[in-house]
C-alpha atoms as a PDB file:
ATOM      1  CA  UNK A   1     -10.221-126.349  92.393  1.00  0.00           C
ATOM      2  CA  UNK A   2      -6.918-128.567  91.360  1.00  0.00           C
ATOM      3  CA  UNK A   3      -9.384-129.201  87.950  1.00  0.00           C
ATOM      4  CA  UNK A   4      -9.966-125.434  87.233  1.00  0.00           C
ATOM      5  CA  UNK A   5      -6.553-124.999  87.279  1.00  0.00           C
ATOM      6  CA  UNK A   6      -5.486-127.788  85.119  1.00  0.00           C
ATOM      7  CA  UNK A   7      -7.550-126.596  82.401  1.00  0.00           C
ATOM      8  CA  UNK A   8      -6.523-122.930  83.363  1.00  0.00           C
ATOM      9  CA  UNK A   9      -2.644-124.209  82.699  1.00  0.00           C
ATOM     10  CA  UNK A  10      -3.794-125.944  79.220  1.00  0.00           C
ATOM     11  CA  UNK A  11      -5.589-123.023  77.638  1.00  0.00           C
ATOM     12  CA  UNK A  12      -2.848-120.567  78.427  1.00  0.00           C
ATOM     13  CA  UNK A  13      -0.704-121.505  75.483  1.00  0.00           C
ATOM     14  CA  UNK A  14      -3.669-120.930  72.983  1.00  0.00           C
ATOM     15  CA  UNK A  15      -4.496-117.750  74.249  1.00  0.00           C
ATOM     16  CA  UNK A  16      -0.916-116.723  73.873  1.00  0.00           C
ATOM     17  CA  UNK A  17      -0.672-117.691  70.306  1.00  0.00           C
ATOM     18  CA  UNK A  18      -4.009-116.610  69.551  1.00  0.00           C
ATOM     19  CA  UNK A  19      -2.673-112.979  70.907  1.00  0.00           C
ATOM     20  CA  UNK A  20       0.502-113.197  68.931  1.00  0.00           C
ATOM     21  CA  UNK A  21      -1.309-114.120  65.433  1.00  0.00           C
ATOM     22  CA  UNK A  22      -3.468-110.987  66.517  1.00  0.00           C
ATOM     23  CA  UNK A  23      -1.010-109.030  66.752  1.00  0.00           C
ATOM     24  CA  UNK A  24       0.518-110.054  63.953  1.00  0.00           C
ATOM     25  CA  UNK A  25      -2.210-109.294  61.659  1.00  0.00           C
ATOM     26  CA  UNK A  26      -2.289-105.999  63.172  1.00  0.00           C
ATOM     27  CA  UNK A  27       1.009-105.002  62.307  1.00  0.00           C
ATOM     28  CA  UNK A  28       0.519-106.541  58.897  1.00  0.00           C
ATOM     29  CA  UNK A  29      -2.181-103.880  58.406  1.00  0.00           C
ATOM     30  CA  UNK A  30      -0.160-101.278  59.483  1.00  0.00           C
ATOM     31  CA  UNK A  31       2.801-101.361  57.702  1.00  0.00           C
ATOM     32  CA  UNK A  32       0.418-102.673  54.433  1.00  0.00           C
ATOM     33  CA  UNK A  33       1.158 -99.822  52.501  1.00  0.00           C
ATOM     34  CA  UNK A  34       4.730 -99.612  53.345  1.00  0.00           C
ATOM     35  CA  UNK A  35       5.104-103.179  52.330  1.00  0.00           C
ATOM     36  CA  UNK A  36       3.299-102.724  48.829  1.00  0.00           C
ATOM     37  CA  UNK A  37       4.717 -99.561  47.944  1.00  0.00           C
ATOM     38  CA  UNK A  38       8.056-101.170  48.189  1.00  0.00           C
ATOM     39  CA  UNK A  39       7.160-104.266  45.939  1.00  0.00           C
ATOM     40  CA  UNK A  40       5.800-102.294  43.744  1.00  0.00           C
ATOM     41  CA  UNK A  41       8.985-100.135  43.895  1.00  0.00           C
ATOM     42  CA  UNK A  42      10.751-103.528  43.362  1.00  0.00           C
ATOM     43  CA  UNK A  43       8.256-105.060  40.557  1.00  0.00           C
ATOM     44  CA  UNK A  44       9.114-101.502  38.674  1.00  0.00           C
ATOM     45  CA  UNK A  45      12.846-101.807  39.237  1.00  0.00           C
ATOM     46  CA  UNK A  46      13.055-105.647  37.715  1.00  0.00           C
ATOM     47  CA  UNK A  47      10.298-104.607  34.970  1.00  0.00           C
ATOM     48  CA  UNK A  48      12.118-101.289  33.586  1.00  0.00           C
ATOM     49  CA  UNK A  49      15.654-103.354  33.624  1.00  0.00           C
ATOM     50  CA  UNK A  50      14.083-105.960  31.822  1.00  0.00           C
ATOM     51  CA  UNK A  51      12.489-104.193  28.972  1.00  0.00           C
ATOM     52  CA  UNK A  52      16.114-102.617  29.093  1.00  0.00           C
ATOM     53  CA  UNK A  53      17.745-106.026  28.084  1.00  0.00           C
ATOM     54  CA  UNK A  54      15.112-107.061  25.386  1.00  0.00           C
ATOM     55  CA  UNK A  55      15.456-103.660  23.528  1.00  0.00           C
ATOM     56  CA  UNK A  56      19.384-104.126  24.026  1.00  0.00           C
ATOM     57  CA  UNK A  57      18.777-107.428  21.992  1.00  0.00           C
ATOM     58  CA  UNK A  58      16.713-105.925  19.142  1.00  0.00           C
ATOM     59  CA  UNK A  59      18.532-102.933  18.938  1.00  0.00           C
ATOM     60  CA  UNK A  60      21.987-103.444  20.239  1.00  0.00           C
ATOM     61  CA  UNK A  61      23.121-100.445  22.342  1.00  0.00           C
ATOM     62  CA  UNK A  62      26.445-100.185  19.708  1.00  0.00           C
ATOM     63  CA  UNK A  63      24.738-100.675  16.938  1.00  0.00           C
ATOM     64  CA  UNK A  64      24.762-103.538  14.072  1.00  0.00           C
ATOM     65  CA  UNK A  65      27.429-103.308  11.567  1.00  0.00           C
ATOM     66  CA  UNK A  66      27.476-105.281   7.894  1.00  0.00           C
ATOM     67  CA  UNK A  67      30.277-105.860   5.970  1.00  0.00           C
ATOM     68  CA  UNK A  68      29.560-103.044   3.286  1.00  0.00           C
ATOM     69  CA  UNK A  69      30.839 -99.453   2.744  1.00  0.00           C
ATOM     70  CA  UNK A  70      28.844 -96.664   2.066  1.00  0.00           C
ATOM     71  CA  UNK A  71      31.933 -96.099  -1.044  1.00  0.00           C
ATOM     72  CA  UNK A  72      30.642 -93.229  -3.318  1.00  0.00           C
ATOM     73  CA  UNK A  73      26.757 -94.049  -3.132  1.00  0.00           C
ATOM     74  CA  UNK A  74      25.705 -90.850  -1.580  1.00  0.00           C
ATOM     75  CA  UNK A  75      27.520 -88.925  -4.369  1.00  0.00           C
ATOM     76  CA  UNK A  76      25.854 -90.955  -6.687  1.00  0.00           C
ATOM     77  CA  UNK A  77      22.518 -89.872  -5.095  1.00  0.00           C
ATOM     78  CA  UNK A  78      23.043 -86.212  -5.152  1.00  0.00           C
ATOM     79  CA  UNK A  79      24.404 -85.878  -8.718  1.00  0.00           C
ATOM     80  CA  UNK A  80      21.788 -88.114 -10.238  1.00  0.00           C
ATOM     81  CA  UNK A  81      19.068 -85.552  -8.368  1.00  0.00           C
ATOM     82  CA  UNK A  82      17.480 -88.551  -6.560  1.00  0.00           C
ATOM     83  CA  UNK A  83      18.455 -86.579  -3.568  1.00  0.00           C
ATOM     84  CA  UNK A  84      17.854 -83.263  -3.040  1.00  0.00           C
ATOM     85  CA  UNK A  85      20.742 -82.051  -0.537  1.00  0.00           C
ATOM     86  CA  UNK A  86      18.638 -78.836   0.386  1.00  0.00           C
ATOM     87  CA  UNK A  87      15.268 -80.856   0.593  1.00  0.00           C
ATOM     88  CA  UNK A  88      16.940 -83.796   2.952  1.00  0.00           C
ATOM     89  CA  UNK A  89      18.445 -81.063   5.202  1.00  0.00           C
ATOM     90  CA  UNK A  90      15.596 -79.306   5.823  1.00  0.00           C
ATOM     91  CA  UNK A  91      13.871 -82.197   6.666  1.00  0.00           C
ATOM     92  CA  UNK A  92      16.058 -83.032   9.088  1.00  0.00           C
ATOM     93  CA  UNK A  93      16.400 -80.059  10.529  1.00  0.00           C
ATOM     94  CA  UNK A  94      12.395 -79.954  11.325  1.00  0.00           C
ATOM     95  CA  UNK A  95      12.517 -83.600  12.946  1.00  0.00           C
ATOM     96  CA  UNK A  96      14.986 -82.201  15.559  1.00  0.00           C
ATOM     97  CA  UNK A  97      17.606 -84.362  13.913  1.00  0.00           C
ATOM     98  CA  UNK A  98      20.181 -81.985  11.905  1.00  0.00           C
ATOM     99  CA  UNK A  99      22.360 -84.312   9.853  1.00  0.00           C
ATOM    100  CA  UNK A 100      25.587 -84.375  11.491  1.00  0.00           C
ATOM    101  CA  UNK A 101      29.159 -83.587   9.932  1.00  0.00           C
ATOM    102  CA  UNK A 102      29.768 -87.408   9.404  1.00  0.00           C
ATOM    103  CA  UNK A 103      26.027 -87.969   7.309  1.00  0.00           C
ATOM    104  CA  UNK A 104      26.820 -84.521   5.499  1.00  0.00           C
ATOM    105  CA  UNK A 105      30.170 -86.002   4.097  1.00  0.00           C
ATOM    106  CA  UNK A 106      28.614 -89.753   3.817  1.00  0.00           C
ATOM    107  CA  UNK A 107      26.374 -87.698   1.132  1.00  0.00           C
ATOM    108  CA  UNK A 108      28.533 -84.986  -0.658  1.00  0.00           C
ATOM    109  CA  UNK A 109      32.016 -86.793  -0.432  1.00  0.00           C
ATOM    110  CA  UNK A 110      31.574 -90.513   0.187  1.00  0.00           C
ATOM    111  CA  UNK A 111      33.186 -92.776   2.865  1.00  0.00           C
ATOM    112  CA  UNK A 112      34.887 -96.159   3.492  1.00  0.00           C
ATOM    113  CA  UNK A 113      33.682 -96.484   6.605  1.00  0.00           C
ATOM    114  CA  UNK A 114      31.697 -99.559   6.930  1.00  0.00           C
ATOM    115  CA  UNK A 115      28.034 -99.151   7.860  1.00  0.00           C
ATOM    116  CA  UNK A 116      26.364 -99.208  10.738  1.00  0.00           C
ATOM    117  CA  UNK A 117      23.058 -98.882  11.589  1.00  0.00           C
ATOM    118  CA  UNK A 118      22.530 -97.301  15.442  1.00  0.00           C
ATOM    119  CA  UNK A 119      19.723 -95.887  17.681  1.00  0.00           C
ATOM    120  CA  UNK A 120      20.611 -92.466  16.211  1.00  0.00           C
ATOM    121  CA  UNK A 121      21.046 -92.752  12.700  1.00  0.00           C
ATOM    122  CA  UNK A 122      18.470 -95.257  12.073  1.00  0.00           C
ATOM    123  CA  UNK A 123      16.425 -92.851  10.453  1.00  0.00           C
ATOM    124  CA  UNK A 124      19.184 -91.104   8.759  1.00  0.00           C
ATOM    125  CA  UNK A 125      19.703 -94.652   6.890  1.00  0.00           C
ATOM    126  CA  UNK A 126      15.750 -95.191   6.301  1.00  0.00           C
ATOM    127  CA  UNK A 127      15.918 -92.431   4.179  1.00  0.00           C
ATOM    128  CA  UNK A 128      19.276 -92.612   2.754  1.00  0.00           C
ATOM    129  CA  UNK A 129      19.027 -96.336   1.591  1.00  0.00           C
ATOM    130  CA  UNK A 130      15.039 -95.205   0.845  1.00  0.00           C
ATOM    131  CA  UNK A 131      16.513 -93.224  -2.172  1.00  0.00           C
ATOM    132  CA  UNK A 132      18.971 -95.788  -3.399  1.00  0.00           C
ATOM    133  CA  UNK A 133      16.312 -98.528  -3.566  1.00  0.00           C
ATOM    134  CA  UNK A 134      14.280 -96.444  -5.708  1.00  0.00           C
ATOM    135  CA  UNK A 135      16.440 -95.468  -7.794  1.00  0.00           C
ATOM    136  CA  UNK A 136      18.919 -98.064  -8.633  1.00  0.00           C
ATOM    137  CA  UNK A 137      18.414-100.059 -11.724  1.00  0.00           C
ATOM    138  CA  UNK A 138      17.175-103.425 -10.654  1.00  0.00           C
ATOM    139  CA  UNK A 139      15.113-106.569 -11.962  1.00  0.00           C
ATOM    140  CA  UNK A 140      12.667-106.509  -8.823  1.00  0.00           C
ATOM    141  CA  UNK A 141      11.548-103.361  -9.653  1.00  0.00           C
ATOM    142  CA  UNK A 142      11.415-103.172 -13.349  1.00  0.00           C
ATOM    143  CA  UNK A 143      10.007-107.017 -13.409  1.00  0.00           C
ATOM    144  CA  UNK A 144       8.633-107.802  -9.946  1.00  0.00           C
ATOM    145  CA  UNK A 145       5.663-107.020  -8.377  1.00  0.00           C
ATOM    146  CA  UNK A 146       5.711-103.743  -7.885  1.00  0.00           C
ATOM    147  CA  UNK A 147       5.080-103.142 -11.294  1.00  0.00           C
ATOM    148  CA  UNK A 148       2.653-106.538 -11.761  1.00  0.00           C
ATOM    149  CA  UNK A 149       0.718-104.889  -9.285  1.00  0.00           C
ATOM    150  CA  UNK A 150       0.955-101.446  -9.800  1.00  0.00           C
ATOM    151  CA  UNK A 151      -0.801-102.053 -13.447  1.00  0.00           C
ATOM    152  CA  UNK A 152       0.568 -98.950 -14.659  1.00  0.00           C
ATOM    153  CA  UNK A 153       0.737 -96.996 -11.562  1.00  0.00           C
ATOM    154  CA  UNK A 154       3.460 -97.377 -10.088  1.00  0.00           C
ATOM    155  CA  UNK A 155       4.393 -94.542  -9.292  1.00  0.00           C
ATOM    156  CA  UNK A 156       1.146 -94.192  -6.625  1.00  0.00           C
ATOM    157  CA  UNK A 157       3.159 -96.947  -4.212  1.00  0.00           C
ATOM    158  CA  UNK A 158       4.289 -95.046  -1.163  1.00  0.00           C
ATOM    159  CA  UNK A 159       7.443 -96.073  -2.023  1.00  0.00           C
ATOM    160  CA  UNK A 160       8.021 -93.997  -5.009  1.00  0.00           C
ATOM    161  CA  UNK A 161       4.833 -91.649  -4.898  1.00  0.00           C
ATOM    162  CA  UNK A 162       6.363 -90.814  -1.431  1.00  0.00           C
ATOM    163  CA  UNK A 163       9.521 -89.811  -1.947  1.00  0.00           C
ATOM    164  CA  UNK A 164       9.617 -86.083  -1.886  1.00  0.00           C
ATOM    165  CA  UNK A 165      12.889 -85.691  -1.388  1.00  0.00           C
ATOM    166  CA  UNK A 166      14.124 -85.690  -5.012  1.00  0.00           C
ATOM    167  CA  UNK A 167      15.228 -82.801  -7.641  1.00  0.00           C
ATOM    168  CA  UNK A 168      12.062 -83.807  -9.405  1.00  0.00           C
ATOM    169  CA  UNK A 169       8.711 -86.214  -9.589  1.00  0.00           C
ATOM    170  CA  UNK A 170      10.063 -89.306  -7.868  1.00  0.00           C
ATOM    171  CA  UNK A 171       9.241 -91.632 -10.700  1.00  0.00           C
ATOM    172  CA  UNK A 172      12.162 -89.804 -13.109  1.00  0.00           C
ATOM    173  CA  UNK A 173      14.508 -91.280 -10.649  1.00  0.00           C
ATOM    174  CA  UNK A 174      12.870 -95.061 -10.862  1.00  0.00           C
ATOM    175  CA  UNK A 175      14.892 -97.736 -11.503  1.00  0.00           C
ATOM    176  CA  UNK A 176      17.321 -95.500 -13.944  1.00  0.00           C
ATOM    177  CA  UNK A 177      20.902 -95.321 -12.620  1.00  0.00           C
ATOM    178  CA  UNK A 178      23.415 -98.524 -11.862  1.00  0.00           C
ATOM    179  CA  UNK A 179      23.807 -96.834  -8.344  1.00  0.00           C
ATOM    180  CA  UNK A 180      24.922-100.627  -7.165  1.00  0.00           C
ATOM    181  CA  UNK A 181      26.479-102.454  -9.988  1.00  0.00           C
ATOM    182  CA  UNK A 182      25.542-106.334  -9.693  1.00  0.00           C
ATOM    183  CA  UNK A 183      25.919-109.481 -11.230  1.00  0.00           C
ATOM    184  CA  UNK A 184      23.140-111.628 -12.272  1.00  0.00           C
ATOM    185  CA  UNK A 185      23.940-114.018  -9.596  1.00  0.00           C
ATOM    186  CA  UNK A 186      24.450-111.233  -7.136  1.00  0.00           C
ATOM    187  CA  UNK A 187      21.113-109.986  -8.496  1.00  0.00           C
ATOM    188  CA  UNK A 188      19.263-113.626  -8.415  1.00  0.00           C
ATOM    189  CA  UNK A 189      20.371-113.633  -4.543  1.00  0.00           C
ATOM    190  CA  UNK A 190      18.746-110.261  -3.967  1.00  0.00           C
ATOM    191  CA  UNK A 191      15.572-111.848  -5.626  1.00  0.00           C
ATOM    192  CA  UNK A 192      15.503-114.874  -3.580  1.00  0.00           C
ATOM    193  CA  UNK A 193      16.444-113.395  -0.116  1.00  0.00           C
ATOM    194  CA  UNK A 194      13.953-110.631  -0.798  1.00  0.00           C
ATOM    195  CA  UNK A 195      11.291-112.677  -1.466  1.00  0.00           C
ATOM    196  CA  UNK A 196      11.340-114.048   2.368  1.00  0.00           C
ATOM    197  CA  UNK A 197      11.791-110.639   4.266  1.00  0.00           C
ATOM    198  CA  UNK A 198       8.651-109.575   5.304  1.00  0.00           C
ATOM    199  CA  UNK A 199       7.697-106.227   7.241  1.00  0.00           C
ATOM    200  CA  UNK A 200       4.959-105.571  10.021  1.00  0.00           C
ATOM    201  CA  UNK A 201       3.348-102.555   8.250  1.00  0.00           C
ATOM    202  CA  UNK A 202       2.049-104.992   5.891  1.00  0.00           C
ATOM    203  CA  UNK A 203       1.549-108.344   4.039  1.00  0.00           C
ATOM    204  CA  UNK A 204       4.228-108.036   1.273  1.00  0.00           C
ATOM    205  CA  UNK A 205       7.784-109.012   1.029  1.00  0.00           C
ATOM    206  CA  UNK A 206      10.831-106.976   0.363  1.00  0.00           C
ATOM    207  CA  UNK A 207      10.304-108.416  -3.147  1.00  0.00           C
ATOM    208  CA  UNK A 208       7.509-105.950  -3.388  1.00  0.00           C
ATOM    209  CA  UNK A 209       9.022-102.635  -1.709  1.00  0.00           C
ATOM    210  CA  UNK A 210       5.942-100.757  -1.959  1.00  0.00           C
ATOM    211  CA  UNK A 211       6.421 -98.670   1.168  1.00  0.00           C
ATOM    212  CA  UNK A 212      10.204 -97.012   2.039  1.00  0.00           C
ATOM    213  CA  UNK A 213      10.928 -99.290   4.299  1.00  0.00           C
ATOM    214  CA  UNK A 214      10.804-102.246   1.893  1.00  0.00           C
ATOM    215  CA  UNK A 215      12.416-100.351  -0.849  1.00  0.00           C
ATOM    216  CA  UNK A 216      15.343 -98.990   1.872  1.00  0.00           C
ATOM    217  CA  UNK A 217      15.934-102.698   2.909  1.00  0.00           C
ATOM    218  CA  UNK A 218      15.690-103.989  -0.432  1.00  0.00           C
ATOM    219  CA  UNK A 219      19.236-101.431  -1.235  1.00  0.00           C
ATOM    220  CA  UNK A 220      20.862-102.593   1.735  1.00  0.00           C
ATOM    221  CA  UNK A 221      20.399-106.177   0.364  1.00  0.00           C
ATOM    222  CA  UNK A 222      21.613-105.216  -3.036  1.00  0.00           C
ATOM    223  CA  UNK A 223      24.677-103.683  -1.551  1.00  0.00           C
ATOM    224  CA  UNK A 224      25.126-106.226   0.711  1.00  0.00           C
ATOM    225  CA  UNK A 225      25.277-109.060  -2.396  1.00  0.00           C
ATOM    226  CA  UNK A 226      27.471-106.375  -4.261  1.00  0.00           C
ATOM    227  CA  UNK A 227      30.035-106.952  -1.716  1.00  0.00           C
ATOM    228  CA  UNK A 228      29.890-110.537  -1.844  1.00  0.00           C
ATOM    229  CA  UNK A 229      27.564-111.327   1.184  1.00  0.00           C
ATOM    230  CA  UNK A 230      26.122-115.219   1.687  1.00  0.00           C
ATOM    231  CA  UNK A 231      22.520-115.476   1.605  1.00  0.00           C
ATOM    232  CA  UNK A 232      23.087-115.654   5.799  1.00  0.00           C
ATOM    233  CA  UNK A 233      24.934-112.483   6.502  1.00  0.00           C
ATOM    234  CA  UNK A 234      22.149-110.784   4.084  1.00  0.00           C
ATOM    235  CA  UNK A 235      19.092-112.514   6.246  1.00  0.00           C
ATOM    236  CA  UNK A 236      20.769-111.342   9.575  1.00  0.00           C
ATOM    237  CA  UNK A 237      21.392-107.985   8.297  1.00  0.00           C
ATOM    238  CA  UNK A 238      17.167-107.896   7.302  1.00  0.00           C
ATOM    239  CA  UNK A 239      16.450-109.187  10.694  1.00  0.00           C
ATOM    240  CA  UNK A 240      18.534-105.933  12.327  1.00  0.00           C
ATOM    241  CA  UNK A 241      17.767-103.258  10.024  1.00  0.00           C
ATOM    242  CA  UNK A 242      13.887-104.374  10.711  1.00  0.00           C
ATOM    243  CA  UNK A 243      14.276-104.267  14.156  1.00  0.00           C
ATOM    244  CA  UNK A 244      15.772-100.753  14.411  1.00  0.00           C
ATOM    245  CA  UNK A 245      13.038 -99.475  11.791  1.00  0.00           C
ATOM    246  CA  UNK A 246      10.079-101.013  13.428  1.00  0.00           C
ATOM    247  CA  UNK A 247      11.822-101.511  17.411  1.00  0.00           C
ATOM    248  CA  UNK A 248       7.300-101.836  18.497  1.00  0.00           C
ATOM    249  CA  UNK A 249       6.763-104.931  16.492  1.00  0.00           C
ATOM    250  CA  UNK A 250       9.977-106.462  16.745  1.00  0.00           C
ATOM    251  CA  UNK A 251      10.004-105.830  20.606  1.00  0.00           C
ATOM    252  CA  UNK A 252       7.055-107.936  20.981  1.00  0.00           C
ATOM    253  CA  UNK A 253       8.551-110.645  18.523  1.00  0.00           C
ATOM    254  CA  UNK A 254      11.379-110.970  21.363  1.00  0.00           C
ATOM    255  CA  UNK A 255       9.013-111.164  24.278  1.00  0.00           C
ATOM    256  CA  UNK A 256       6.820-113.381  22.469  1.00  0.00           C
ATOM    257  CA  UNK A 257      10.023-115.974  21.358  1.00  0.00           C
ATOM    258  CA  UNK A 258      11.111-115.519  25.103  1.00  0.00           C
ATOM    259  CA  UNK A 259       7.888-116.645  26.463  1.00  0.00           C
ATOM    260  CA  UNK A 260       6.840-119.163  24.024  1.00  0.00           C
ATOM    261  CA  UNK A 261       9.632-120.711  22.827  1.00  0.00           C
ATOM    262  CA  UNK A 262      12.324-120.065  25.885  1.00  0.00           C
ATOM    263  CA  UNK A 263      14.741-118.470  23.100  1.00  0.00           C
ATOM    264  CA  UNK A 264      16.572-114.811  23.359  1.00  0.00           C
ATOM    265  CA  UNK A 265      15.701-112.820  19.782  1.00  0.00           C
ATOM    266  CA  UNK A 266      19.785-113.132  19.103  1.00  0.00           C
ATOM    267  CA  UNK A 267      19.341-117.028  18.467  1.00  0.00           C
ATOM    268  CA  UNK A 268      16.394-117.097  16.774  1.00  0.00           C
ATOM    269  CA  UNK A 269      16.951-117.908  12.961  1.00  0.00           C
ATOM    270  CA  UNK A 270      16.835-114.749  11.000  1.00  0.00           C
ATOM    271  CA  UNK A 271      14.965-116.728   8.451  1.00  0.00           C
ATOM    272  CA  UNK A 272      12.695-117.342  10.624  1.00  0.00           C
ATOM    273  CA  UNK A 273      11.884-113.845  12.504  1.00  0.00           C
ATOM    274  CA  UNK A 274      11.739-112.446   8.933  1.00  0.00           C
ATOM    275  CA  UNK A 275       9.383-114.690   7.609  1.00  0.00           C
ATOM    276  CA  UNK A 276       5.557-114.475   6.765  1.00  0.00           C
ATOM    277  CA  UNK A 277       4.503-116.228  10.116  1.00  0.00           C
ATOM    278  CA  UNK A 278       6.362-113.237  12.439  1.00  0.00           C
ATOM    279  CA  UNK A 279       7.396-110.287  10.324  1.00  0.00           C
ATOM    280  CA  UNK A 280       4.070-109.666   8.503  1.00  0.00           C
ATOM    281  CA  UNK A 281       1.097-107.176   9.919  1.00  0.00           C
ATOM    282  CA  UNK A 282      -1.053-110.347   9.931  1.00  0.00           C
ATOM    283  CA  UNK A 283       1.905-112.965  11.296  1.00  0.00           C
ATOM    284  CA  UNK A 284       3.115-109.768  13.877  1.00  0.00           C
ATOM    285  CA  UNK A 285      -0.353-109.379  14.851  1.00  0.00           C
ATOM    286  CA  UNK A 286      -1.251-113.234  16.114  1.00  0.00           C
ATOM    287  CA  UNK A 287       2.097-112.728  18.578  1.00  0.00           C
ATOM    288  CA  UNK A 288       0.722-109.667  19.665  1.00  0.00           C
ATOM    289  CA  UNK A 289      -2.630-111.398  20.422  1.00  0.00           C
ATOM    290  CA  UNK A 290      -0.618-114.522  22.007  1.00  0.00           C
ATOM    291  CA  UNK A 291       0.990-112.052  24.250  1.00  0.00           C
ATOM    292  CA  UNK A 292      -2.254-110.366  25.377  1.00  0.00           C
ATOM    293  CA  UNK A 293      -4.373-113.386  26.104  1.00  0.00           C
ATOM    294  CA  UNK A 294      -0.832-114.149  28.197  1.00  0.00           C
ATOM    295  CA  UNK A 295      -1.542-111.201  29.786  1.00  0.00           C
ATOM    296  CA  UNK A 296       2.426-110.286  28.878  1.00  0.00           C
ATOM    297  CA  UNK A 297       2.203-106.547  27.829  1.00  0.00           C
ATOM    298  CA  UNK A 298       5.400-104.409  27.936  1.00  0.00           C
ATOM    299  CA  UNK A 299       6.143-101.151  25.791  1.00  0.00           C
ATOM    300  CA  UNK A 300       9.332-100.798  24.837  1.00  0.00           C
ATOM    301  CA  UNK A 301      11.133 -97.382  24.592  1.00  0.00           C
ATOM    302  CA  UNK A 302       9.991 -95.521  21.157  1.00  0.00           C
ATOM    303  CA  UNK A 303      12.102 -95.208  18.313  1.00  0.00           C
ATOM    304  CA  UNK A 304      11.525 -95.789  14.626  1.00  0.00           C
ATOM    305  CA  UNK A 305      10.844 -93.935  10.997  1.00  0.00           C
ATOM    306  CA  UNK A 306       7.375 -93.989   9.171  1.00  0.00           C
ATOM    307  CA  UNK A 307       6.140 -94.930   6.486  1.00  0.00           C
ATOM    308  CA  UNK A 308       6.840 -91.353   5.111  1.00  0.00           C
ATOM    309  CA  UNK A 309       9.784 -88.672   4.884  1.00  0.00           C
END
């Protein structure tokens, strides 16, 4: 009998844990879908103020100003016929996005306001800056590729074929009126900064605007060396105006230098982000597939102009 209840005495302690891990586990399974649902709730939470921050860094919430004035370009625009007033507010009007008082008098009366490209007129300026690349007299388009590869039809580019916003056919407006007055060393900059801005909708460099959105950024450059801009301040500007006119692509070029490199997009070389290896469709497109076998897929809030009007 004094055996039994030796052995009795030692196995009571595993029973009692053995009940308490039961237990346990039970509970566990009850309150399971409490317990994931709030996870889940706090996954969301730290996912949704995350993609918050990296579209803060591509497309600052106040915007990215250069050191350039709009002046009396818009003017220019209208009276040369580039720019159809009528046309542009109509269009505007259809997207949901009437131009505002401040756009109206950027166009009709000029300003010396200093430009600043924002969440909200980001596709105001696409357009805008659209029709002063194509039609201000420049040495990339009247020697560059646009018309080395056009052979003769240029004027079937989306770039100028596209632009339906004019008094007339697009191509009366190509390359004819000193809309930015430069010197040839202002000019030569323009060549050689173009020449390493590339865009994610395809292969070619701002050298060869043959969509609007290389022939918008292309004027911003040209204004930007106008007003006496280093070769820097002109790359930085490319890096931001690409950013707010393609937010998708750039978006993942921020998550993938976060995860690969350890670097926020702000301190990333805009040489470097702009370039062939990131900024192309092809150099855009291996980050996107980096991020995907890394499992790392985030869409970031839409925003952004097409390739058209």
């Amino acid at each position: 009998m004094i055996k039994i209840k030796l052995r009795l005495k030692n196995i009571l302690p595993y029973v009692l844990g053995i009940s308490l891990i039961v237990n346990f586990l039970l509970l566990l399974y009850v309150l399971k879908p409490q317990i994931n649902k709030l996870v889940l709730k706090g996954k969301e939470i730290a996912t949704r103020k995350e993609t918050a921050n990296l579209f803060n860094e591509i497309n600052p919430e106040k915007g990215y100003e250069i050191n350039a004035k709009y002046g009396d370009l818009g003017p220019k625009m209208i009276e040369s016929g580039v720019i159809d007033l009528e046309k542009l507010k109509q269009v505007y009007k259809q997207s949901g996005q009437p131009l505002t008082k401040d756009q109206l008098n950027i166009l009709t009366k000029g300003s010396n306001k200093k430009i600043k490209i924002t969440r909200d007129n980001s596709y105001f300026l696409l357009n805008f800056f659209w029709a002063a690349g194509l039609a201000n007299k420049s040495k990339v388009l009247t020697e560059g590729d646009i018309v080395k590869y056009g052979e003769g039809q240029v004027g079937n580019f989306a770039s100028t074929g596209g632009w339906s916003l004019a008094k007339s056919a697009p191509m009366d407006y190509f390359a004819k009126s000193e809309l930015i007055p430069m010197t040839p060393i202002q000019e030569s900059l323009v060549q050689k900064v173009a020449e390493n801005i590339y865009r994610p909708c395809c292969d070619n460099s701002t050298a060869f605007p043959d969509c609007n959105h290389g022939m918008a950024l292309l004027s911003v450059l040209q204004l930007l060396s106008s007003s006496g801009a280093t070769e820097k301040q002109m790359f930085e500007a490319g890096k931001y105006f690409n950013a707010f006119w393609f937010p998708g692509n750039y978006y993942d070029l921020a998550l993938y230098f976060k995860n690969k490199e350890g670097k926020n997009f702000r301190d990333v070389p805009a040489e470097i982000v702009l370039g062939k290896n990131y900024s192309s469709a092809s150099g855009w497109s291996k980050t996107k597939e980096w991020l995907a076998n890394k499992g790392i897929i985030e869409q970031p809030p839409k925003q952004g102009g097409s390739c058209g009007v």
